[in-house]
Each structure stands twice: as structure tokens, then as C-alpha cells.
N, C-alpha and C. Protein backbone atom coordinates (compact mmCIF):
# COMPACT_ATOMS: atom_id res chain seq x y z
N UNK A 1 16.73 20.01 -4.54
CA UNK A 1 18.08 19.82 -4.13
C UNK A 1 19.06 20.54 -5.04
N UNK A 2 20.23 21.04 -4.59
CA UNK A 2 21.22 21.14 -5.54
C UNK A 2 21.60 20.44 -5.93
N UNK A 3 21.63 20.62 -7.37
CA UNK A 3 22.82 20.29 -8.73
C UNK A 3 23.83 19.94 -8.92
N UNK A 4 24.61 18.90 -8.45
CA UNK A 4 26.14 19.15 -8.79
C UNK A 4 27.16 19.19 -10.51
N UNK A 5 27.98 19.81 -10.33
CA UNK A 5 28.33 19.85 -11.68
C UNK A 5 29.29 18.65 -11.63
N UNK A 6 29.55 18.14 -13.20
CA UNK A 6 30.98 17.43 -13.20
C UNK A 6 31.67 17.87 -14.08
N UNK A 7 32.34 17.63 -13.80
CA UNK A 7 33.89 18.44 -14.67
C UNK A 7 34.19 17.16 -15.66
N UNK A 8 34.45 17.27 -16.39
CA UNK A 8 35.66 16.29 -17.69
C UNK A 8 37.28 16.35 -16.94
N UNK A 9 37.19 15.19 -17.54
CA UNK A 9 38.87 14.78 -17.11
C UNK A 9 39.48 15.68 -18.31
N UNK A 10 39.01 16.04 -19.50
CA UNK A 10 39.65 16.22 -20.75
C UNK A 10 39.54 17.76 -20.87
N UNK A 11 40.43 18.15 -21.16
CA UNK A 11 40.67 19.31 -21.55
C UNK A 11 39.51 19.94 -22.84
N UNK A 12 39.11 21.09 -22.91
CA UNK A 12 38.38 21.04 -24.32
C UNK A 12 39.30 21.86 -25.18
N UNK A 13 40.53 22.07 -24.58
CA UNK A 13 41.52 22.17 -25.85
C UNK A 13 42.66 21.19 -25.95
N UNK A 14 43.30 21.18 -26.61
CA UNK A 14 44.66 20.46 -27.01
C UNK A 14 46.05 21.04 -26.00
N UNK A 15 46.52 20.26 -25.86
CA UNK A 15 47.93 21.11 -25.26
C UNK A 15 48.91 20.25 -25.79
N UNK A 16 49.74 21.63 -26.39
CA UNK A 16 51.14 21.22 -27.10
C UNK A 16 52.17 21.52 -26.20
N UNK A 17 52.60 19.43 -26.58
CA UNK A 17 54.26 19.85 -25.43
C UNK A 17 55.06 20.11 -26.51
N UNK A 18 56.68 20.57 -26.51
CA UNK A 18 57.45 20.87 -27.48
C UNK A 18 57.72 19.68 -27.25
N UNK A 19 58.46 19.14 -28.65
CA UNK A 19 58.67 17.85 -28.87
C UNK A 19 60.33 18.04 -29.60
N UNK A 20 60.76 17.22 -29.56
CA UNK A 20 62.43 16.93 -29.76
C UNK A 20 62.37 16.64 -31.17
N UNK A 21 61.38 15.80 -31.96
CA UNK A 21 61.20 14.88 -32.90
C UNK A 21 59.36 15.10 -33.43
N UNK A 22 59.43 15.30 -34.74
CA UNK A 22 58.19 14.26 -34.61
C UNK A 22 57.81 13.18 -36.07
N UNK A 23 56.71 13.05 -36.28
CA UNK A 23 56.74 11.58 -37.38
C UNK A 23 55.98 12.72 -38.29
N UNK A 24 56.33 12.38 -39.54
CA UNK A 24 55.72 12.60 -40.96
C UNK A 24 54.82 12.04 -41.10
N UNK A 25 53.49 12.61 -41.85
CA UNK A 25 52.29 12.48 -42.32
C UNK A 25 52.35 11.62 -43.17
N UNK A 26 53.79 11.69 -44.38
CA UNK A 26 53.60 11.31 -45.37
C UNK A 26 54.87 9.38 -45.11
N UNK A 27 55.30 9.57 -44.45
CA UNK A 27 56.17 8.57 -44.26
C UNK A 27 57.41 9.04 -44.88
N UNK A 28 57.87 10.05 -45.12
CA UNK A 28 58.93 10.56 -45.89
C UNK A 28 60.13 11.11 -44.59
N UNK A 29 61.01 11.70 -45.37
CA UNK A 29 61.94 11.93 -44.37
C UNK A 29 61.29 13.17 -43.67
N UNK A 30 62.12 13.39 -42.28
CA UNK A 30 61.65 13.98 -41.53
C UNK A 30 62.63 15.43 -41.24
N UNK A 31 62.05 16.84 -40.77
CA UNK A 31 62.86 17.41 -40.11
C UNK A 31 62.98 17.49 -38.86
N UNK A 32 63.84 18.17 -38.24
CA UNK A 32 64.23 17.96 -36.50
C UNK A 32 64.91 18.60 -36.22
N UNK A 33 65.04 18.57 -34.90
CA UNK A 33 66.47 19.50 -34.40
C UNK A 33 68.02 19.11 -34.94
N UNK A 34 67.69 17.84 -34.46
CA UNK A 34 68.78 16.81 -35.13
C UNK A 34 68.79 17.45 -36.44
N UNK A 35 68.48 17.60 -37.77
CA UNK A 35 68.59 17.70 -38.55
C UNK A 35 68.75 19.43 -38.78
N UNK A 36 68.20 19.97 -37.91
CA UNK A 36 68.58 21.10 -38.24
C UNK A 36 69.62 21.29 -37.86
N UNK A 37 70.30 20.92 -37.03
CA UNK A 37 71.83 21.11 -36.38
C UNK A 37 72.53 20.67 -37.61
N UNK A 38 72.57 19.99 -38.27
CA UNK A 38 73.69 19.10 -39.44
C UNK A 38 73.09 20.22 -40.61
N UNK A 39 71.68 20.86 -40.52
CA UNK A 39 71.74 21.91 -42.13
C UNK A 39 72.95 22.90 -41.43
N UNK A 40 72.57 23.82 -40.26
CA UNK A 40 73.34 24.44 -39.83
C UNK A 40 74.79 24.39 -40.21
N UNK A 41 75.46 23.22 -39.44
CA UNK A 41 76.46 22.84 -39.38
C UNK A 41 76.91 23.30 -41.42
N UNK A 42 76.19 22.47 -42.63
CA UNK A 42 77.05 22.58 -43.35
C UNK A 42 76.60 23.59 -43.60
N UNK A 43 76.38 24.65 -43.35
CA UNK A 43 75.87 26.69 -43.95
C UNK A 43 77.37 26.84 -43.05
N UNK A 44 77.95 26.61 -42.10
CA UNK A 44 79.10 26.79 -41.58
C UNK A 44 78.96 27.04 -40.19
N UNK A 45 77.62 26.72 -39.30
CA UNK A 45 77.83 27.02 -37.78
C UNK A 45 78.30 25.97 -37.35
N UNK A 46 78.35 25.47 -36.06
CA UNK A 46 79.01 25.13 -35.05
C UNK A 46 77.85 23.99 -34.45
N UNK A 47 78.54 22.90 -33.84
CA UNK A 47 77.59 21.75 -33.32
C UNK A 47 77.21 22.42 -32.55
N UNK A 48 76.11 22.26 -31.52
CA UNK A 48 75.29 22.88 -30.50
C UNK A 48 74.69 23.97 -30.77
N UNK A 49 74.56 24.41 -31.63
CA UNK A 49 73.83 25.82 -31.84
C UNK A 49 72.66 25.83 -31.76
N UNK A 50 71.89 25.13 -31.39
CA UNK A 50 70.31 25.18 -31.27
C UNK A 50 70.20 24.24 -30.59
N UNK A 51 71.20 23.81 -29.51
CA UNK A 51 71.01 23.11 -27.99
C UNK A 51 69.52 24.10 -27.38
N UNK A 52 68.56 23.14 -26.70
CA UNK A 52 67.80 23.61 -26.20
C UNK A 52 66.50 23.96 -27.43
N UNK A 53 66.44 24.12 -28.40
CA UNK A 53 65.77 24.54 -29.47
C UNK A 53 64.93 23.54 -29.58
N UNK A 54 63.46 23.59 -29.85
CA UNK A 54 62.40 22.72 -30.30
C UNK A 54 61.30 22.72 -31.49
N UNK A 55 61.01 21.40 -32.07
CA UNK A 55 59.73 21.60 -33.05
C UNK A 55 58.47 21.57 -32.38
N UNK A 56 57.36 22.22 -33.52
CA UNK A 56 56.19 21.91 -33.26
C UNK A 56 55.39 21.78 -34.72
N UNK A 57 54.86 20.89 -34.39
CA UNK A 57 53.95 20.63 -35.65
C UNK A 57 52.43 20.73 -35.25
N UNK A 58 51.63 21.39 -36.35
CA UNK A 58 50.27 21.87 -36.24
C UNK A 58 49.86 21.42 -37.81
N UNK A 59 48.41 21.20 -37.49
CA UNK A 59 47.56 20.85 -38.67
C UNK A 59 46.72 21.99 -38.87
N UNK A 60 47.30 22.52 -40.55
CA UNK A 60 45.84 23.62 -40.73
C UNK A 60 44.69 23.05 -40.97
N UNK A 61 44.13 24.01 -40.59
CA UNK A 61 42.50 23.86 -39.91
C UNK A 61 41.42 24.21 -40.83
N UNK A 62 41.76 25.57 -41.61
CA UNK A 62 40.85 26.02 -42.86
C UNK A 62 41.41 25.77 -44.08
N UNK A 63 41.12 26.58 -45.37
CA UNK A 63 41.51 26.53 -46.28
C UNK A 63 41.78 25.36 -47.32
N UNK A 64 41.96 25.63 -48.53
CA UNK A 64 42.52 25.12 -49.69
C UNK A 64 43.51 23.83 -49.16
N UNK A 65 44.56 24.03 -48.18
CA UNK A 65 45.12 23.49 -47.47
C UNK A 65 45.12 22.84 -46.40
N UNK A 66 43.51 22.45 -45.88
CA UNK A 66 43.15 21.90 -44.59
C UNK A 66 43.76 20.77 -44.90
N UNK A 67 44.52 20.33 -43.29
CA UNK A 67 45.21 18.90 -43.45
C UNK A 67 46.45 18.97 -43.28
N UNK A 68 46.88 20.05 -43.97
CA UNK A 68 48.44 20.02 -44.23
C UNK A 68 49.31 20.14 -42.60
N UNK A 69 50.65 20.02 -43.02
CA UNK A 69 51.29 20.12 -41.54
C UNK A 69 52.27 20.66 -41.69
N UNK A 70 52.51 21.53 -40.50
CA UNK A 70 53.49 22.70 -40.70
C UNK A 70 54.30 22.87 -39.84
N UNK A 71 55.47 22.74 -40.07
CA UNK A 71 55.94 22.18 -38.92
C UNK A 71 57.35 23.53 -37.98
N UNK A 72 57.57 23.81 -37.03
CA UNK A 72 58.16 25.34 -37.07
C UNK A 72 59.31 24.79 -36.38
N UNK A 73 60.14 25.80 -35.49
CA UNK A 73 61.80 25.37 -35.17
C UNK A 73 61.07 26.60 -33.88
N UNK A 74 61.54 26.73 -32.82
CA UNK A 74 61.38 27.48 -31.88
C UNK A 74 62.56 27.71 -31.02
N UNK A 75 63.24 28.87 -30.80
CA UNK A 75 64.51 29.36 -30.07
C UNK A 75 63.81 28.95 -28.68
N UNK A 76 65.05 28.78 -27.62
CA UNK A 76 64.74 28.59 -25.70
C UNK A 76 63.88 29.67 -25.44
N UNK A 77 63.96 30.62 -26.47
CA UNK A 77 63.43 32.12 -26.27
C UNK A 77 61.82 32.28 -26.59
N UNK A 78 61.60 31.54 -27.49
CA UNK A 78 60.06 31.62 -28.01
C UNK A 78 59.87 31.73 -28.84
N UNK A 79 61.03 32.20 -29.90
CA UNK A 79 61.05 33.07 -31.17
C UNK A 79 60.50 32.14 -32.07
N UNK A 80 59.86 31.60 -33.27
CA UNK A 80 59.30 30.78 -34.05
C UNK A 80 59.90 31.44 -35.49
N UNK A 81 60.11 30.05 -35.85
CA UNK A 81 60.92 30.18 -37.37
C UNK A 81 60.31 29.30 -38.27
N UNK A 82 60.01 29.32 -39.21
CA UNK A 82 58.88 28.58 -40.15
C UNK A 82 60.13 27.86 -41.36
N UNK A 83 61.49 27.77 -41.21
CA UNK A 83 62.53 26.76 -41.94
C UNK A 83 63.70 26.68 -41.78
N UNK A 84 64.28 26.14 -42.22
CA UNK A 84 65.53 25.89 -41.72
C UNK A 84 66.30 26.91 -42.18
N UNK A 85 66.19 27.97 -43.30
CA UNK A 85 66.49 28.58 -44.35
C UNK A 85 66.47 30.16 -42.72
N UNK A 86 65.54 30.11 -42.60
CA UNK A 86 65.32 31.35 -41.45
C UNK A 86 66.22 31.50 -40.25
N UNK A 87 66.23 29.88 -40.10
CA UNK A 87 67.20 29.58 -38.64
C UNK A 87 68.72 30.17 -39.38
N UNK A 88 68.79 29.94 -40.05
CA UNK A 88 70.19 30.02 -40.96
C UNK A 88 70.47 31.43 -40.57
N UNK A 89 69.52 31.90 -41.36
CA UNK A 89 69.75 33.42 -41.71
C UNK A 89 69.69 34.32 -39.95
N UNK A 90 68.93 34.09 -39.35
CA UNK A 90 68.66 34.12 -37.87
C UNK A 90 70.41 34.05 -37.61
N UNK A 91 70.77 33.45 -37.34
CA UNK A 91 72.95 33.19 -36.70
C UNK A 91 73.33 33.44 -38.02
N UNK A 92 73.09 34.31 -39.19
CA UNK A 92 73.90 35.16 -40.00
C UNK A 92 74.80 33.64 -40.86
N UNK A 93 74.07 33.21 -41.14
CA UNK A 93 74.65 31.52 -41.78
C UNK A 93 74.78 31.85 -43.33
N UNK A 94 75.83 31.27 -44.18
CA UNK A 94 75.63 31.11 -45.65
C UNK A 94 75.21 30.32 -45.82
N UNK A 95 73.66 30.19 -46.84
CA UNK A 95 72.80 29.05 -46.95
C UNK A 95 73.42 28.02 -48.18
N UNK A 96 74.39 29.69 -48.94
CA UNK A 96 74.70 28.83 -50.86
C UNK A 96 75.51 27.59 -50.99
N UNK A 97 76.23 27.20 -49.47
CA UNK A 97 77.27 26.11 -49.01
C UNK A 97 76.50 24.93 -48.85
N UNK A 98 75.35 25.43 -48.25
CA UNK A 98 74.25 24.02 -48.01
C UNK A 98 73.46 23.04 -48.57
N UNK A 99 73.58 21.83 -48.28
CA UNK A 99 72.92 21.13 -49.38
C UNK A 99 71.74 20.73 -49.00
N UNK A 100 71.05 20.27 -50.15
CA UNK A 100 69.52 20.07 -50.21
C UNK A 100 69.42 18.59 -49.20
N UNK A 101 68.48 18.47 -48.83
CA UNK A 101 68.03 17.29 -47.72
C UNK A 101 67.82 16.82 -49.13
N UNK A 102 67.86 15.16 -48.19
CA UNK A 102 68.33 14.25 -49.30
C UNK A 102 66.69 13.64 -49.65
């Protein structure tokens, strides 16, 4: 007789939704959009400037550093920015006005 196959309900990869927010590894404070809007804001941009803008957080996988979490800022566009320091510089921002997360 034939064989039938079955399929998995489960994906055998991961799928990342963009997320608005997410939780710290360490229980410490967190970054975000939210929060990147208020670094922004005091470098001297404007509320809404990264309306539409999302995080993503990933766990490295190899290395010295397996574990760690890294967490990026992503334009509506796709563009990926690895800190807040980049986003800054990205809309031509003065960072030397800005203060350190608390």
C-alpha cells in the first residue's frame, strides 16, 4: 500500500514577529521604541520619529558569547540598526546633549 506522509503542525524554524517591546534576560531595564523615542527626543528630534519602527531580539548561537541577546531597532523600511547611538546618527541627531539611560 501507499505511505502516507504527516506533516508537523510546527514549523522547523522559528518565526520572528516584530515586536513593539520586549522583556530583559537580565530583569534590568529595558530598551524599546518607547525608549528610543525619549533618547531621540533629548539628542534634539521630534516625538514620532520612529512611528512605525520596531525591535527584535535574537540569541547568539555560537561563540564566547553564546546566550547573549542582542537586541536591534528596525526602520518601516527594513534598515537594521544595532543602538540607539546609530538611530541618532541615522536623522543626523547630536548624541553629546543625551543622557545616559538611567
Amino acid at each position: 500500500g501507499a505511505e502516507q506522509q504527516t506533516r508537523s503542525s510546527n514549523p522547523p524554524f522559528s518565526v520572528k514577529r516584530p515586536r513593539l517591546w520586549f522583556g530583559c534576560a537580565d530583569g534590568g531595564a529595558c530598551r524599546s521604541v518607547g525608549g528610543l523615542s525619549e533618547y531621540l527626543v533629548s539628542c534634539g528630534g521630534r516625538e514620532g520619529l520612529v512611528d512605525g519602527w520596531y525591535t527584535r531580539t535574537e540569541v547568539r548561537q555560537a561563540g564566547s558569547s553564546a546566550g547573549s541577546y542582542d537586541t536591534y531597532f528596525f526602520s518601516p523600511a527594513g534598515k537594521r540598526f544595532r543602538s540607539r547611538v546609530e538611530v541618532a546618527r541615522h536623522f543626523g541627531l547630536d548624541q553629546g546633549g543625551a543622557r545616559a539611560p538611567p
